[in-house]
PDB file of N, CA and C in Angstrom:
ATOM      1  N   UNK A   1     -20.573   4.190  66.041  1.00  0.00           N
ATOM      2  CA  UNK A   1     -21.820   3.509  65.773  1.00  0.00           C
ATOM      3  C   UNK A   1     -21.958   3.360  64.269  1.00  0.00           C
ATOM      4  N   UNK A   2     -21.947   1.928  63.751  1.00  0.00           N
ATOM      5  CA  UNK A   2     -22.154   1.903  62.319  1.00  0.00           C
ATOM      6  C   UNK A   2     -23.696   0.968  62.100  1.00  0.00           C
ATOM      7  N   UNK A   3     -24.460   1.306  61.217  1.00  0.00           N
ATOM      8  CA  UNK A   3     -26.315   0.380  60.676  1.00  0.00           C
ATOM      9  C   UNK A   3     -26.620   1.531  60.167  1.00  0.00           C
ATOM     10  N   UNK A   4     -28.028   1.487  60.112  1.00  0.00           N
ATOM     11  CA  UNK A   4     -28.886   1.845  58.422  1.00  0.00           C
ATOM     12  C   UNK A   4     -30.765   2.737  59.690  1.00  0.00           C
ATOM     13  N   UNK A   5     -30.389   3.304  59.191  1.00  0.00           N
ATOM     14  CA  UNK A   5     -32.069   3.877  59.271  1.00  0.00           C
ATOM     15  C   UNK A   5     -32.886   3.994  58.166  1.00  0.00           C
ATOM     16  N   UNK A   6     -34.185   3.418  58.618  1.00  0.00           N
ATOM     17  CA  UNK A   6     -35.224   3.295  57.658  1.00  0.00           C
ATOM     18  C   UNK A   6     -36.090   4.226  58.095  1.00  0.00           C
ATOM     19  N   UNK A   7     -36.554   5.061  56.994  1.00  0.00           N
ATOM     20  CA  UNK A   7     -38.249   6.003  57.435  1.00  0.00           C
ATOM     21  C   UNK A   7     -39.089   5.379  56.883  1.00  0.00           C
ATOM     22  N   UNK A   8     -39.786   5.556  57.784  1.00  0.00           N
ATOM     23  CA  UNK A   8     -41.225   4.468  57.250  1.00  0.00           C
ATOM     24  C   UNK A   8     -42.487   5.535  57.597  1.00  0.00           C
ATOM     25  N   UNK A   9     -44.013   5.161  57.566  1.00  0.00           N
ATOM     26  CA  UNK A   9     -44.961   5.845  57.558  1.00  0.00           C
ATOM     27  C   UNK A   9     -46.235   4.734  58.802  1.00  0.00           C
ATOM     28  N   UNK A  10     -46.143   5.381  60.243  1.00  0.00           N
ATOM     29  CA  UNK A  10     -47.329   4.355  60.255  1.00  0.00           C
ATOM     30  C   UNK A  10     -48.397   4.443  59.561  1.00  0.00           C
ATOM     31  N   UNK A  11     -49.018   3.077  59.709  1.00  0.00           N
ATOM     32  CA  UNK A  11     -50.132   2.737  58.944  1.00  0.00           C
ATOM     33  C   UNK A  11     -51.456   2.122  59.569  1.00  0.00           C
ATOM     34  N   UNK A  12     -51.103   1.868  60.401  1.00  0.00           N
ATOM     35  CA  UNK A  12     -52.504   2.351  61.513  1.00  0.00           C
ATOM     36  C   UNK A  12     -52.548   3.331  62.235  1.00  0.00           C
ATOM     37  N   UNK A  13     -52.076   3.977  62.402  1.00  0.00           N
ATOM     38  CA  UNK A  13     -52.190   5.264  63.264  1.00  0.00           C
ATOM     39  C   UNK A  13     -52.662   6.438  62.257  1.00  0.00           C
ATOM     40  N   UNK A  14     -53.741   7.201  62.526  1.00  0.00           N
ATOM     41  CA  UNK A  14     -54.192   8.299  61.688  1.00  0.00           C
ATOM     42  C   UNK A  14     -53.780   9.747  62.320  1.00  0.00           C
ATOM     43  N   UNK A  15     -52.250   9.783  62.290  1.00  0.00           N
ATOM     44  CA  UNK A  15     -51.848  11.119  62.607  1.00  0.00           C
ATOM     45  C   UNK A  15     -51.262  12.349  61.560  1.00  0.00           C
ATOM     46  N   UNK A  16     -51.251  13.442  61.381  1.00  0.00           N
ATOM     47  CA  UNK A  16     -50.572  14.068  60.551  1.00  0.00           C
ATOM     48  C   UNK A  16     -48.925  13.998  60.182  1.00  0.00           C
ATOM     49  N   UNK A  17     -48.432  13.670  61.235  1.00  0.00           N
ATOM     50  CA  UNK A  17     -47.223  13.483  60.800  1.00  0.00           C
ATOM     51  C   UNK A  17     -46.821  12.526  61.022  1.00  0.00           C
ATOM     52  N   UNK A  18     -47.082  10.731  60.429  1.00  0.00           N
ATOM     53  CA  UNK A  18     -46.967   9.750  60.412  1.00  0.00           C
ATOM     54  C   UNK A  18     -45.565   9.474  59.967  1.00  0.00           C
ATOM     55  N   UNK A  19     -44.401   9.928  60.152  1.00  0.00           N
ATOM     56  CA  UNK A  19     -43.001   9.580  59.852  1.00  0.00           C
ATOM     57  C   UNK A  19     -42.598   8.524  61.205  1.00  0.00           C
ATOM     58  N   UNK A  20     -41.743   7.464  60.765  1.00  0.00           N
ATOM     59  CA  UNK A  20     -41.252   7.321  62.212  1.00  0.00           C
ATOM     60  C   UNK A  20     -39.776   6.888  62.049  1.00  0.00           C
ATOM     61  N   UNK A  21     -38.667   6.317  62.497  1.00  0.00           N
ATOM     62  CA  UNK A  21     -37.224   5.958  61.824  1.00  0.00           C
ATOM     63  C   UNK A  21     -37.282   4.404  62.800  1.00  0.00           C
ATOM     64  N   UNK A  22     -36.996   3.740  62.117  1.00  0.00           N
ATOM     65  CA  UNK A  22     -36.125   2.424  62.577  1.00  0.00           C
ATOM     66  C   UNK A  22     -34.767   2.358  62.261  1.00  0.00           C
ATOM     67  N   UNK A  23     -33.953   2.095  63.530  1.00  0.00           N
ATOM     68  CA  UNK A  23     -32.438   1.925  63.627  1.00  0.00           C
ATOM     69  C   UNK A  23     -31.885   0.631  63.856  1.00  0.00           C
ATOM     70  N   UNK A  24     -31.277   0.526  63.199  1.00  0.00           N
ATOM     71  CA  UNK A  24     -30.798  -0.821  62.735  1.00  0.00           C
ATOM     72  C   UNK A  24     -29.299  -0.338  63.286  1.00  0.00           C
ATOM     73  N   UNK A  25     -28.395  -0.878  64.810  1.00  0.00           N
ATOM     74  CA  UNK A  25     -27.264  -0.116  64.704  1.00  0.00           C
ATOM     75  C   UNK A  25     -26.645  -1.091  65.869  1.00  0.00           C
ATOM     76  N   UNK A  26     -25.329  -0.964  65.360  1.00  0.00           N
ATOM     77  CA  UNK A  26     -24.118  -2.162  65.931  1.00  0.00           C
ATOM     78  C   UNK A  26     -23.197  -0.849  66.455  1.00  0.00           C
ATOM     79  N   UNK A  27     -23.025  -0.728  67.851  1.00  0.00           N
ATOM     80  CA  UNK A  27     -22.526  -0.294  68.498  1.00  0.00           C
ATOM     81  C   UNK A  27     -20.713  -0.560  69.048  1.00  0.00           C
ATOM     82  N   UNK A  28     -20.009   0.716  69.120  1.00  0.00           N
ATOM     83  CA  UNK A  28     -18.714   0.357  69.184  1.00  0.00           C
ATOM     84  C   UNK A  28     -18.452  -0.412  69.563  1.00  0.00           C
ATOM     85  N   UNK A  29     -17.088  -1.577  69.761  1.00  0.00           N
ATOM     86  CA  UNK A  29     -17.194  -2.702  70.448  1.00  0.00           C
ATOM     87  C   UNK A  29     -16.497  -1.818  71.952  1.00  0.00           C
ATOM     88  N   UNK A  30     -16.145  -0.875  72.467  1.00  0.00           N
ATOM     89  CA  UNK A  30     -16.193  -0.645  73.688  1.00  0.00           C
ATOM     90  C   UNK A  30     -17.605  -0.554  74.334  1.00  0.00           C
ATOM     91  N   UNK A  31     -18.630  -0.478  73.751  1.00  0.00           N
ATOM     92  CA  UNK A  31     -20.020  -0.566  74.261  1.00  0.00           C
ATOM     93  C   UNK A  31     -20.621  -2.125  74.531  1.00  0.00           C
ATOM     94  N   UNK A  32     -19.778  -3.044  73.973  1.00  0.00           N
ATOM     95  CA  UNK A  32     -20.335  -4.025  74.011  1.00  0.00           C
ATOM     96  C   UNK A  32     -20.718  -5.054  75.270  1.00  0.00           C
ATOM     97  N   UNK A  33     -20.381  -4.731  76.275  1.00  0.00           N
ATOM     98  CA  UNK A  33     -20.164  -5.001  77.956  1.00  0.00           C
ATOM     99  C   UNK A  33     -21.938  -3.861  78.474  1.00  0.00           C
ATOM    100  N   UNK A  34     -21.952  -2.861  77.744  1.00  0.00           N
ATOM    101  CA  UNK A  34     -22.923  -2.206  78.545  1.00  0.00           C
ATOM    102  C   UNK A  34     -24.111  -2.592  78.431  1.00  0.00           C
ATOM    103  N   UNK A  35     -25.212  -2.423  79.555  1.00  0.00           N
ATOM    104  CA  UNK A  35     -26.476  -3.036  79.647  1.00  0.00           C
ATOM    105  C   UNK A  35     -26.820  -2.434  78.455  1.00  0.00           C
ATOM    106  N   UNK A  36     -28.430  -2.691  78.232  1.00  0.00           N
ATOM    107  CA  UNK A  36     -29.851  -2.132  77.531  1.00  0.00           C
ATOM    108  C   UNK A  36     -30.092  -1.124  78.232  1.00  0.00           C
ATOM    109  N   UNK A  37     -30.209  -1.256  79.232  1.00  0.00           N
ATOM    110  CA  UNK A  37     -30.482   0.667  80.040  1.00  0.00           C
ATOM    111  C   UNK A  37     -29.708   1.670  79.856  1.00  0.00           C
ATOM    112  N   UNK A  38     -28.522   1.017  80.336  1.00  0.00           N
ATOM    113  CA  UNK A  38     -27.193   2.079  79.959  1.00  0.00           C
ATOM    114  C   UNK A  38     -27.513   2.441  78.466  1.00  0.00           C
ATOM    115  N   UNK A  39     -27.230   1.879  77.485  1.00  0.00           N
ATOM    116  CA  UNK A  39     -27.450   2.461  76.056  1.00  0.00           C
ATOM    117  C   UNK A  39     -28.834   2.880  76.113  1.00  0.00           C
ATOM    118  N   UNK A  40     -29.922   2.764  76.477  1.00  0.00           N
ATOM    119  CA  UNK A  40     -31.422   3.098  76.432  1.00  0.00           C
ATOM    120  C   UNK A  40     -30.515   4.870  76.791  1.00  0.00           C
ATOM    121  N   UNK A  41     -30.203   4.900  78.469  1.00  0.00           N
ATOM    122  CA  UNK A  41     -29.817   6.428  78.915  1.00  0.00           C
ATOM    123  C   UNK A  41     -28.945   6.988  77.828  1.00  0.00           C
ATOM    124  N   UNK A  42     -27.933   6.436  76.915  1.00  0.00           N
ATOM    125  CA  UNK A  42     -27.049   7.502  76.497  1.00  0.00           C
ATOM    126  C   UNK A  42     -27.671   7.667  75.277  1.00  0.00           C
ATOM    127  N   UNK A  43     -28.514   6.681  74.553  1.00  0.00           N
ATOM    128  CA  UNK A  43     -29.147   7.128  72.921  1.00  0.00           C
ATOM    129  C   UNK A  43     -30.864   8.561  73.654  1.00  0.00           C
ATOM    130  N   UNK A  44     -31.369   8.398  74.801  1.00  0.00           N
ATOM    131  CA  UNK A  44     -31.777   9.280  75.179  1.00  0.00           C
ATOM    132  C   UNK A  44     -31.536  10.784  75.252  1.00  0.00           C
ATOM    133  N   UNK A  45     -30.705  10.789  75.914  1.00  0.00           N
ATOM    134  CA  UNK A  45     -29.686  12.197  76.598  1.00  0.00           C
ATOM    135  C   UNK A  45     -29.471  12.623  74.822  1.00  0.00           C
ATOM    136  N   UNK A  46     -28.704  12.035  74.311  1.00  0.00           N
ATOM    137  CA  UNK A  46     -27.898  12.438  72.493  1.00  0.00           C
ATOM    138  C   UNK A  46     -29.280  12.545  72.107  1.00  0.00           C
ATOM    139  N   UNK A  47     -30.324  12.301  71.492  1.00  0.00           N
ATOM    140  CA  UNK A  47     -31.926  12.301  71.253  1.00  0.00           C
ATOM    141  C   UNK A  47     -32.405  13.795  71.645  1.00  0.00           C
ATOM    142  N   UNK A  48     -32.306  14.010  73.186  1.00  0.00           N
ATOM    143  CA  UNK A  48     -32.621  15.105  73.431  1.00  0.00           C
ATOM    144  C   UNK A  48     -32.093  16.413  73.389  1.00  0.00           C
ATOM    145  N   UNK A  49     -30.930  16.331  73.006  1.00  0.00           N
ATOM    146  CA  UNK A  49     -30.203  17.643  71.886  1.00  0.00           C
ATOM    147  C   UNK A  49     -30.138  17.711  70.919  1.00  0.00           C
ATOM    148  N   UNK A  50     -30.536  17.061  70.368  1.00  0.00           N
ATOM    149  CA  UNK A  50     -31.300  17.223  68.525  1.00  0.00           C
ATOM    150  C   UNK A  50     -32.397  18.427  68.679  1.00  0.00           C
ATOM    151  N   UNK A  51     -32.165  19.594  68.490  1.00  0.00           N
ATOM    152  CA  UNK A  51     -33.047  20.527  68.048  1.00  0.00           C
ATOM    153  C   UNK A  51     -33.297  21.350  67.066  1.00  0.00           C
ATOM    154  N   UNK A  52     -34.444  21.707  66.538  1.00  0.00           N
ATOM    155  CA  UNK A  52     -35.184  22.148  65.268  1.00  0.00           C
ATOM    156  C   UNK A  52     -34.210  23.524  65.534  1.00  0.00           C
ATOM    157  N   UNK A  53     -35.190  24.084  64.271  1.00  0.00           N
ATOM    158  CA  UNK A  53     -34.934  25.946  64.073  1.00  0.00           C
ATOM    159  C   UNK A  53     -35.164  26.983  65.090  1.00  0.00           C
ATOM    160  N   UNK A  54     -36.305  26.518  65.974  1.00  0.00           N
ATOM    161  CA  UNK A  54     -36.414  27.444  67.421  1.00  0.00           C
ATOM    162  C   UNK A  54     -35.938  26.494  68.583  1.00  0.00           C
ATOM    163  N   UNK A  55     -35.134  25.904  68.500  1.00  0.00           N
ATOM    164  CA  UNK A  55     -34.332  25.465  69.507  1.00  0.00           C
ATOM    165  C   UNK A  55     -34.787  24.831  70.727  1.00  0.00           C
ATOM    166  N   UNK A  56     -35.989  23.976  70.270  1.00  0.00           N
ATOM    167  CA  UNK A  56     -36.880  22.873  70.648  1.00  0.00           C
ATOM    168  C   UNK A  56     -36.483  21.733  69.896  1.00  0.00           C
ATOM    169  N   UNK A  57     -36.547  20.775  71.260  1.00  0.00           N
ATOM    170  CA  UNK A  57     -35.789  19.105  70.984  1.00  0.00           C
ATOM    171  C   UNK A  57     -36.688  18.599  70.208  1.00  0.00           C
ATOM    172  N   UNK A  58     -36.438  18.037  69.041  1.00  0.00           N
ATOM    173  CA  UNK A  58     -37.077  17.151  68.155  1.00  0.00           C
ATOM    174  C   UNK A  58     -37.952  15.867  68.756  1.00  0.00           C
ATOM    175  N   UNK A  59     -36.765  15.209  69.451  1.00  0.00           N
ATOM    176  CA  UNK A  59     -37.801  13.867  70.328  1.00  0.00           C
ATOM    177  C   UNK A  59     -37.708  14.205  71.488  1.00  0.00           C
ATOM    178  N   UNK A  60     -38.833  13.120  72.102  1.00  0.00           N
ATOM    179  CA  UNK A  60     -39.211  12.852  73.737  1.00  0.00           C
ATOM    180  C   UNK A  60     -38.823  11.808  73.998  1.00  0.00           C
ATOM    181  N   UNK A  61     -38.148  11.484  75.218  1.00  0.00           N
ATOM    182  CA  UNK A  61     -37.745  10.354  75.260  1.00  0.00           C
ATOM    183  C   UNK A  61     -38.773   9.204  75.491  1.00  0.00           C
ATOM    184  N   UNK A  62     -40.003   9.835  75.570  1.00  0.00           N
ATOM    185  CA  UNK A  62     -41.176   8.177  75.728  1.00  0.00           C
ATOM    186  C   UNK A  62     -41.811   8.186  74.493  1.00  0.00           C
ATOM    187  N   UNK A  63     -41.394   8.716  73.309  1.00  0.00           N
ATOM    188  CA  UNK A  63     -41.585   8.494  71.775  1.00  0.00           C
ATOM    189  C   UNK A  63     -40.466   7.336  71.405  1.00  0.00           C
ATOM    190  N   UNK A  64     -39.373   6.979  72.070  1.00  0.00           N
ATOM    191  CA  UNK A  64     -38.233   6.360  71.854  1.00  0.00           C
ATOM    192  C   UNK A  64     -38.127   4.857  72.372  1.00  0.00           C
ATOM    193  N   UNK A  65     -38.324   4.192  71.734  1.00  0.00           N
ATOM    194  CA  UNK A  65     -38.554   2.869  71.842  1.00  0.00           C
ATOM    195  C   UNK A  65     -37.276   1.958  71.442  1.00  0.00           C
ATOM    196  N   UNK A  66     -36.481   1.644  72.645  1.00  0.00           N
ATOM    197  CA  UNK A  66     -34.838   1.303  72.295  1.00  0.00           C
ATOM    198  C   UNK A  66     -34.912  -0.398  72.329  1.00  0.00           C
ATOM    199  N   UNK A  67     -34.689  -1.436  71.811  1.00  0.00           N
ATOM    200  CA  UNK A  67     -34.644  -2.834  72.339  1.00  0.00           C
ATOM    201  C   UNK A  67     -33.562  -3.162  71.506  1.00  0.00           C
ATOM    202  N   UNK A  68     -32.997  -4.423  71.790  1.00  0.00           N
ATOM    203  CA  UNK A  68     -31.705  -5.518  71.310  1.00  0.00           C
ATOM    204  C   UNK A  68     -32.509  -6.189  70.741  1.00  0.00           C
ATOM    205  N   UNK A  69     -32.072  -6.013  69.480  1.00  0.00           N
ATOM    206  CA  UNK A  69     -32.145  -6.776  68.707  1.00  0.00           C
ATOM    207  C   UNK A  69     -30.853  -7.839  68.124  1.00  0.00           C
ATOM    208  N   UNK A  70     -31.463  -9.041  68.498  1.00  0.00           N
ATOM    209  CA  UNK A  70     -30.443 -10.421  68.248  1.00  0.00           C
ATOM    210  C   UNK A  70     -30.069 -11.318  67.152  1.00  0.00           C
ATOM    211  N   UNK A  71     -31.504 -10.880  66.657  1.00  0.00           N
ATOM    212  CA  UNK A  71     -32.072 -12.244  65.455  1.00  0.00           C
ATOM    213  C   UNK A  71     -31.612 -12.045  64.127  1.00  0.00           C
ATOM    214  N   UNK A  72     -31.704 -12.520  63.195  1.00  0.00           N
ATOM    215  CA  UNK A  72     -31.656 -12.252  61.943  1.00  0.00           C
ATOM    216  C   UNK A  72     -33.208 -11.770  61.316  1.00  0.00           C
ATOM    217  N   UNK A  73     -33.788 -11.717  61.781  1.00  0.00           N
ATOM    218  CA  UNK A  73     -35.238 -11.036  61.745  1.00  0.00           C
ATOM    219  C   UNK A  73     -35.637  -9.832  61.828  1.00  0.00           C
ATOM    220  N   UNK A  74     -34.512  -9.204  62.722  1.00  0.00           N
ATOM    221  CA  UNK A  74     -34.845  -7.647  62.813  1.00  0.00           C
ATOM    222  C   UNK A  74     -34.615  -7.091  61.197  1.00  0.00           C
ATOM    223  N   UNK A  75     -33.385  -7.367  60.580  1.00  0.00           N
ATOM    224  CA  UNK A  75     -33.013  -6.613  59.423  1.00  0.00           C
ATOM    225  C   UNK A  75     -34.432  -7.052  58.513  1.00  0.00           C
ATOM    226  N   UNK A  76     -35.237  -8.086  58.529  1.00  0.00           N
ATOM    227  CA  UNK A  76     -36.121  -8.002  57.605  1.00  0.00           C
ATOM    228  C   UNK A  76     -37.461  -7.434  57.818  1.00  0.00           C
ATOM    229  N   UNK A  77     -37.562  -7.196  59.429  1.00  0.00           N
ATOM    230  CA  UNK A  77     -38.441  -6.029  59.734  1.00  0.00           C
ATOM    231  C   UNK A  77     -38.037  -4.560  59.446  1.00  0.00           C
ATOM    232  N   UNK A  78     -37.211  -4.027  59.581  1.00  0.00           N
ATOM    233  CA  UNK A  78     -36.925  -2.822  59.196  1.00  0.00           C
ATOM    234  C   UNK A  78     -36.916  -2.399  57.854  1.00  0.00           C
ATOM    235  N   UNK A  79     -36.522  -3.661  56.838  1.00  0.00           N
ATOM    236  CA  UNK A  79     -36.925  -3.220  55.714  1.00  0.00           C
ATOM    237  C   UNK A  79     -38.020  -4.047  55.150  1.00  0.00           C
ATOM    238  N   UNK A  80     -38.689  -4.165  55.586  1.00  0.00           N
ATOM    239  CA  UNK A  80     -40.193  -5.110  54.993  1.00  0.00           C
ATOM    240  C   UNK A  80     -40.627  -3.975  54.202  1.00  0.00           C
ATOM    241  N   UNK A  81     -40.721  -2.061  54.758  1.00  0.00           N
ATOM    242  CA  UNK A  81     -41.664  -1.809  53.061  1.00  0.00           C
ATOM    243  C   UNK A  81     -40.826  -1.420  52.156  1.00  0.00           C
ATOM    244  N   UNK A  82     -39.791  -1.719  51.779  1.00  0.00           N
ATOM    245  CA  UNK A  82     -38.933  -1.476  50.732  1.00  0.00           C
ATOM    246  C   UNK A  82     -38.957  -2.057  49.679  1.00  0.00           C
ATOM    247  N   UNK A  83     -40.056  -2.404  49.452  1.00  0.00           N
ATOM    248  CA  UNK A  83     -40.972  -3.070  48.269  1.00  0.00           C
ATOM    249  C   UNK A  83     -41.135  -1.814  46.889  1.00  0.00           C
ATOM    250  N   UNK A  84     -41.100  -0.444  47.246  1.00  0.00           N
ATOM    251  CA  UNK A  84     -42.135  -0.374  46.386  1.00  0.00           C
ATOM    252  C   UNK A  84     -40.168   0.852  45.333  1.00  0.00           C
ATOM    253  N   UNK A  85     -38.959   0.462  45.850  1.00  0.00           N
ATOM    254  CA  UNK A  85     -37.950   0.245  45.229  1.00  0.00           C
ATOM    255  C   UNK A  85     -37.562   2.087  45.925  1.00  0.00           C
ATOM    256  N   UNK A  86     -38.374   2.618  46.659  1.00  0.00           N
ATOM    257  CA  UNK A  86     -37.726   3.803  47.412  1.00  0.00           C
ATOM    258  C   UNK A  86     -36.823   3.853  48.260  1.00  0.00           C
ATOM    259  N   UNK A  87     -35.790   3.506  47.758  1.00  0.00           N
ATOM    260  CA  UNK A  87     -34.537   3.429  48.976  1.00  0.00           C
ATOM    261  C   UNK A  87     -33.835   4.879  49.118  1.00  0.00           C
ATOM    262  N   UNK A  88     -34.441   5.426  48.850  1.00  0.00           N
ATOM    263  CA  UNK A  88     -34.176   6.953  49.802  1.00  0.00           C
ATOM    264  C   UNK A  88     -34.629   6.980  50.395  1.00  0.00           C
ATOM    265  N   UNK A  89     -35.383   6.125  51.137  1.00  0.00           N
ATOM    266  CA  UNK A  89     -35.937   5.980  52.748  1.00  0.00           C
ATOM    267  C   UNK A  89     -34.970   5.047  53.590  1.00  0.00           C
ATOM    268  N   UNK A  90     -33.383   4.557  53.142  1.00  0.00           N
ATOM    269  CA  UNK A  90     -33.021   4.365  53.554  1.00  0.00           C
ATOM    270  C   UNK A  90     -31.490   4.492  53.798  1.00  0.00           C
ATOM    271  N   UNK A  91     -31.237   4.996  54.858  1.00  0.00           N
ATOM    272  CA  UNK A  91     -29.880   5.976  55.487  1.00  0.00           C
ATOM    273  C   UNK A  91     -28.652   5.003  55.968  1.00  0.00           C
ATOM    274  N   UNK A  92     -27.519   4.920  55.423  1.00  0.00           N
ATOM    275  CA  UNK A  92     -26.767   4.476  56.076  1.00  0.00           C
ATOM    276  C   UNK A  92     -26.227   5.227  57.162  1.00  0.00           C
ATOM    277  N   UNK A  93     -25.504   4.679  58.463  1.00  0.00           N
ATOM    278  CA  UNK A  93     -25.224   5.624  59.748  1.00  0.00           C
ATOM    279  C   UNK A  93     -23.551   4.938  59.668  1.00  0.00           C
ATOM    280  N   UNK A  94     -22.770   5.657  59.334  1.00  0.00           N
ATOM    281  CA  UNK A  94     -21.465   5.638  60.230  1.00  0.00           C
ATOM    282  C   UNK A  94     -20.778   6.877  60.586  1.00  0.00           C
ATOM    283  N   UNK A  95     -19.323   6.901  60.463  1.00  0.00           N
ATOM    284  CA  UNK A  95     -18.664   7.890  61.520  1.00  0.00           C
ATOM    285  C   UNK A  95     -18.495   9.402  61.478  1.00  0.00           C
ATOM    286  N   UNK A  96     -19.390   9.403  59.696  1.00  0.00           N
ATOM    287  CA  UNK A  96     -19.818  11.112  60.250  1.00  0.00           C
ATOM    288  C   UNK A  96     -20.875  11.587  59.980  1.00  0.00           C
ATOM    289  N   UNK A  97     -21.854  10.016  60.681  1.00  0.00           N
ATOM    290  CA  UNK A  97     -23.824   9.825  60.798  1.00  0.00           C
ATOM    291  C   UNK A  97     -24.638   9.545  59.662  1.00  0.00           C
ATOM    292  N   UNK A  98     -25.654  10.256  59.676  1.00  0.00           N
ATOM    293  CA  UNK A  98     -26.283   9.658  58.223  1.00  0.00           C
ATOM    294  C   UNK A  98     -25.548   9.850  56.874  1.00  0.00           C
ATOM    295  N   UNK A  99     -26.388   8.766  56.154  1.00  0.00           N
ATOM    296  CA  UNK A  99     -25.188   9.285  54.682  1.00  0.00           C
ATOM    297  C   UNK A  99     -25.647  10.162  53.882  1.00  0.00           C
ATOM    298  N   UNK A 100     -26.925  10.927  53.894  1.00  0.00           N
ATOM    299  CA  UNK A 100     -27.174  12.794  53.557  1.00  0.00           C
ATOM    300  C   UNK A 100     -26.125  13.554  54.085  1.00  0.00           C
ATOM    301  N   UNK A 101     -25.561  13.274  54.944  1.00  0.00           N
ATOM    302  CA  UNK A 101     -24.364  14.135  55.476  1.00  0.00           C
ATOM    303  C   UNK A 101     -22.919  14.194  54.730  1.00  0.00           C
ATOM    304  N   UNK A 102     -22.782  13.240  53.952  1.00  0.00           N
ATOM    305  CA  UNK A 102     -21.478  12.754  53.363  1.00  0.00           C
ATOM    306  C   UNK A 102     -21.364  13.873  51.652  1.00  0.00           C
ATOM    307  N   UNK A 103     -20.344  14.212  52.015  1.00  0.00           N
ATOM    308  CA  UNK A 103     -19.806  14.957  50.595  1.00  0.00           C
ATOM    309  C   UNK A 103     -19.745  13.704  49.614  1.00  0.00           C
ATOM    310  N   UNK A 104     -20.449  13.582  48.477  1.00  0.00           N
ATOM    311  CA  UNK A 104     -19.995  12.356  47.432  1.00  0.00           C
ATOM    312  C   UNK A 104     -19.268  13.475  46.078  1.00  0.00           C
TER     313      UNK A 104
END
């Protein structure tokens, strides 16, 4: 899986922990035959073994909002607030995941 995650902040919603990630991500080309459900189930299942320090899953899977994106429009939604020149809110993803992970 190679694309870019963006953290962003909602901005109508008045919650304390207003973080949320948009994934921007082009999938192996052996995936490329599989439905939207099928990938909806397997980015789920991988989602729900992500766990914190007490060994509670980070997400729920009805916090997880998966769609195909086709257009050339998505990439300028995901980064629409990258206005204000903080691009440490934004992650590249390839083959050994985010790029905080990468020895430079």
């Amino acid at each position: 899986m190679e694309g870019y995650a963006a953290v962003e902040n909602h901005r109508s919603i008045k919650l304390e922990d207003r973080q949320h990630v948009h994934l921007l991500i082009r999938p192996d080309r052996k995936y490329l035959d599989y439905t939207l459900n099928q990938h909806i189930d397997i980015f789920e299942k991988a989602a729900c073994e992500v766990k914190d320090n007490w060994k509670m899953p980070v997400f729920k899977p009805q916090h997880i909002n998966l769609q195909c994106a086709r257009d050339e429009g998505c990439a300028g939604y995901i980064f629409k607030d990258i206005v204000d020149r903080k691009l440490d809110r934004i992650k590249i993803i390839g083959v050994d995941g985010l790029s905080d992970n990468l020895d430079i």
